[in-house]
Protein backbone atom coordinates (compact mmCIF):
# COMPACT_ATOMS: atom_id res chain seq x y z
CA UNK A 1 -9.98 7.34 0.98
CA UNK A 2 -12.87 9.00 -0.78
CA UNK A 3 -14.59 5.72 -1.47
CA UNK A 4 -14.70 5.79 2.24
CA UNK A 5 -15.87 8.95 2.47
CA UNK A 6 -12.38 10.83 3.71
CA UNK A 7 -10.56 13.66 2.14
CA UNK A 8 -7.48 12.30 3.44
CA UNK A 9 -5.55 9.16 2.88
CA UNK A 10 -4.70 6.71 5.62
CA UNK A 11 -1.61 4.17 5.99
CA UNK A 12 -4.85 1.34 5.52
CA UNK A 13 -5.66 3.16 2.56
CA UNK A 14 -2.18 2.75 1.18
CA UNK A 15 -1.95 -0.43 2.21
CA UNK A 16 -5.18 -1.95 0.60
CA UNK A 17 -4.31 -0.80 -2.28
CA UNK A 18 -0.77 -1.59 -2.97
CA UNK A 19 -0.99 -5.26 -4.18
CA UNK A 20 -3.36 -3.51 -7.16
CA UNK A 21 -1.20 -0.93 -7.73
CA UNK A 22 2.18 -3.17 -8.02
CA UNK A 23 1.48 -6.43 -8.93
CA UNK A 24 1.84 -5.72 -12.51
CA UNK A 25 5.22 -3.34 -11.97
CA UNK A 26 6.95 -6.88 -11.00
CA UNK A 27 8.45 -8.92 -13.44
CA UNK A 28 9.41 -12.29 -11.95
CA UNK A 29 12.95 -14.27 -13.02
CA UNK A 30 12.61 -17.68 -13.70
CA UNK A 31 13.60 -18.55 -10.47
CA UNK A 32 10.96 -16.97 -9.15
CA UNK A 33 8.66 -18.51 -11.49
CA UNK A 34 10.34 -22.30 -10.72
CA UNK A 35 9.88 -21.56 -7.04
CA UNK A 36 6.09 -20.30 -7.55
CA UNK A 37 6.81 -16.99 -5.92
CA UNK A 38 3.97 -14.55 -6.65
CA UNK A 39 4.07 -10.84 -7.22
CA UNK A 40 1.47 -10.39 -4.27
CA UNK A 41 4.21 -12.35 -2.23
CA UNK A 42 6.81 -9.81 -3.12
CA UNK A 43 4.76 -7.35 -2.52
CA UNK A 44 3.48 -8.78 0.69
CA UNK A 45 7.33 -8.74 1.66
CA UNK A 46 7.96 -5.34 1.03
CA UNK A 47 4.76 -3.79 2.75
CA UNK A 48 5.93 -5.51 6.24
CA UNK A 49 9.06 -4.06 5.25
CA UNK A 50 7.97 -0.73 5.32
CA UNK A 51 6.77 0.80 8.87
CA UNK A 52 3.52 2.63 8.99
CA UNK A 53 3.16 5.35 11.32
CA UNK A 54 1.56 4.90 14.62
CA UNK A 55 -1.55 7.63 13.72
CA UNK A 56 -2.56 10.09 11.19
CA UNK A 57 -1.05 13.49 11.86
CA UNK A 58 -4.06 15.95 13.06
CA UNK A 59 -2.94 18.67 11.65
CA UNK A 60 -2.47 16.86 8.06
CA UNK A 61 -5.73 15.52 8.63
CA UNK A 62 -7.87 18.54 9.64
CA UNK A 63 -6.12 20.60 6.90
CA UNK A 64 -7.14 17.75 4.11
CA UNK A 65 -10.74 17.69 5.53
CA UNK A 66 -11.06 21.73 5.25
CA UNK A 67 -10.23 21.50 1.58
């Protein structure tokens, strides 16, 4: 969020960043592996998995930018 130039982190934010973040927290089973399932897959999976919410909540956000 500060790299683009917020004080306050949005669902995008989150989002972009994820794959980075937990790609290398996954340990595929050889199944996987056999079946040429990537981390980013699984993590692809998971991040339509989890809802976002519809807008940033003002008062979070005007709070983060005063500090």
């Amino acid at each position: 969020a500060m790299l683009r130039g917020r004080a306050y982190v949005l669902p995008e934010d989150v989002a972009d960043l994820a794959p980075d973040v937990l790609r290398h927290r996954i340990v595929l089973s050889y199944e996987a592996l056999a079946e040429d399932v990537t981390a980013d897959a699984i993590v692809e999976r998971v991040m339509q998995c989890v809802p976002r919410p519809a807008r940033p909540l003002e008062a979070h956000r005007d709070g983060a930018a005063r500090a």
